[in-house]
Protein backbone atom coordinates (compact mmCIF):
# COMPACT_ATOMS: atom_id res chain seq x y z
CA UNK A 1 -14.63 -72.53 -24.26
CA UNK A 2 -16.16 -70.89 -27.20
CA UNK A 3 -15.88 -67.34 -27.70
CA UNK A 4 -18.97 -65.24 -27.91
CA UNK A 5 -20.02 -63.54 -30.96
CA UNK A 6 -20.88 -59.35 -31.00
CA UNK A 7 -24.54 -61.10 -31.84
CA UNK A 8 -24.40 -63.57 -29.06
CA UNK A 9 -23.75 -60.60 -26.29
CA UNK A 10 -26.70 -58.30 -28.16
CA UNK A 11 -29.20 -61.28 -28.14
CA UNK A 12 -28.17 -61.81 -24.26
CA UNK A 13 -28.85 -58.17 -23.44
CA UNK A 14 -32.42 -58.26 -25.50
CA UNK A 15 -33.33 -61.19 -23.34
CA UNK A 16 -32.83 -59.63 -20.09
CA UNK A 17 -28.70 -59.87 -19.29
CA UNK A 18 -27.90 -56.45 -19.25
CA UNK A 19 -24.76 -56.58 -17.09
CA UNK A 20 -21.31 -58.16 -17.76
CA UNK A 21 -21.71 -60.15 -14.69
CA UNK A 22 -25.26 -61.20 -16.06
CA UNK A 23 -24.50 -62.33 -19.24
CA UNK A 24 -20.92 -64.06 -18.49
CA UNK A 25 -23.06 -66.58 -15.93
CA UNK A 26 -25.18 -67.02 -18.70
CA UNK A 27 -22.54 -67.91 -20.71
CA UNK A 28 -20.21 -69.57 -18.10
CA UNK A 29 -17.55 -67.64 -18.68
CA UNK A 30 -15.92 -64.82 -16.68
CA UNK A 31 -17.22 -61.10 -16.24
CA UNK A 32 -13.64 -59.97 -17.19
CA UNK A 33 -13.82 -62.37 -20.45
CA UNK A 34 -17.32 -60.40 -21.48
CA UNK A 35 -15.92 -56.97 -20.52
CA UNK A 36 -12.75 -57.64 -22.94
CA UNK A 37 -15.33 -58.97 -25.48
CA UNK A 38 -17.69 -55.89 -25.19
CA UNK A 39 -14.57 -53.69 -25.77
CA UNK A 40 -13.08 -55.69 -28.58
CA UNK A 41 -16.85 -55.50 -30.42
CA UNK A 42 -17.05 -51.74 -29.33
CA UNK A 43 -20.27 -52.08 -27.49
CA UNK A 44 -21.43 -49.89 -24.77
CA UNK A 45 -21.62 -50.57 -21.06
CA UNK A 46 -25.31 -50.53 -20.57
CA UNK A 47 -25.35 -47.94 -18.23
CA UNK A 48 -24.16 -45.68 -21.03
CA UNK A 49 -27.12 -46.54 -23.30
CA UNK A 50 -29.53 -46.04 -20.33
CA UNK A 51 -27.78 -42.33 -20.01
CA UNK A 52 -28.30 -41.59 -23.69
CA UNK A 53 -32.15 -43.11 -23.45
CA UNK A 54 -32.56 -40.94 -20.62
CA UNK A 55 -31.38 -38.15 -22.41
CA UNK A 56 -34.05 -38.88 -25.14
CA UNK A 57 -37.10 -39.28 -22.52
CA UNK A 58 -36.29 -36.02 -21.24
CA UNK A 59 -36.36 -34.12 -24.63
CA UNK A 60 -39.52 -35.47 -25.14
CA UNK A 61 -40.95 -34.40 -22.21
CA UNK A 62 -39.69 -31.24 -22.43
CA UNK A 63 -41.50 -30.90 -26.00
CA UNK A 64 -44.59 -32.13 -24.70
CA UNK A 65 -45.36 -35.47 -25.31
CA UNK A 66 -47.09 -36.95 -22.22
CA UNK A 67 -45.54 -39.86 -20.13
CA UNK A 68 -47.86 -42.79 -21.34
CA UNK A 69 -46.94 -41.46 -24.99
CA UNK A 70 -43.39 -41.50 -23.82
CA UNK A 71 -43.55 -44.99 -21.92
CA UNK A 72 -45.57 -46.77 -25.22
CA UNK A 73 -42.68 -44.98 -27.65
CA UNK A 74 -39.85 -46.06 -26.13
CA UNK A 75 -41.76 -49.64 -24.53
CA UNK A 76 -41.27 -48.77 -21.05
CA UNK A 77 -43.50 -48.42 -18.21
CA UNK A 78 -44.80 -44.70 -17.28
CA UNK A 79 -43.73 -45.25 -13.47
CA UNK A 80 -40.23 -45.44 -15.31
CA UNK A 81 -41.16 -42.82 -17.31
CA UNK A 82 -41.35 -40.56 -14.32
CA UNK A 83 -38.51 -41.47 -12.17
CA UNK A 84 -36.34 -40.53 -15.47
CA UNK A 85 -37.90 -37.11 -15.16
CA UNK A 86 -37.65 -37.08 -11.43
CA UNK A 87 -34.20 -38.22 -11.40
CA UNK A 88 -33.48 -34.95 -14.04
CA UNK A 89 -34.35 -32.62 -11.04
């Protein structure tokens, strides 16, 4: 079995595999093996980048940008746009 690489597990998550689970059947390995890989390269669950992304839609909202400005910014869709804002409530 070859080990992943910190670039092989960033290149999975731009293509789509955001989870552990995700990317270690991508890689047929184990979801254990990728979560002691993410922790040896020091990279983030996803969920905790999501958080801090969140955090950044909101502050933009709250400055005024409007949700189509926020949703081409950060390359999202403005229905996500607004459930982040929703979800803040």
């Amino acid at each position: 079995m070859a080990t992943l690489t910190k670039n092989d597990i960033l290149a999975m998550r731009k293509k789509g595999y955001l989870t552990d689970s995700a990317i270690a059947s991508q890689a047929g390995i184990t979801r254990q093996a990728i979560h002691q890989l993410r922790k040896k390269y020091g990279l983030a669950k996803v969920k905790d980048r999501l958080k801090d992304r969140d955090r950044e839609i909101l502050a933009m909202y709250n400055s005024g940008c409007l949700a189509d400005e926020i949703a081409k910014a950060r390359d999202i869709s403005i229905s996500q746009v607004y459930r982040i804002i929703s979800r803040s409530k």
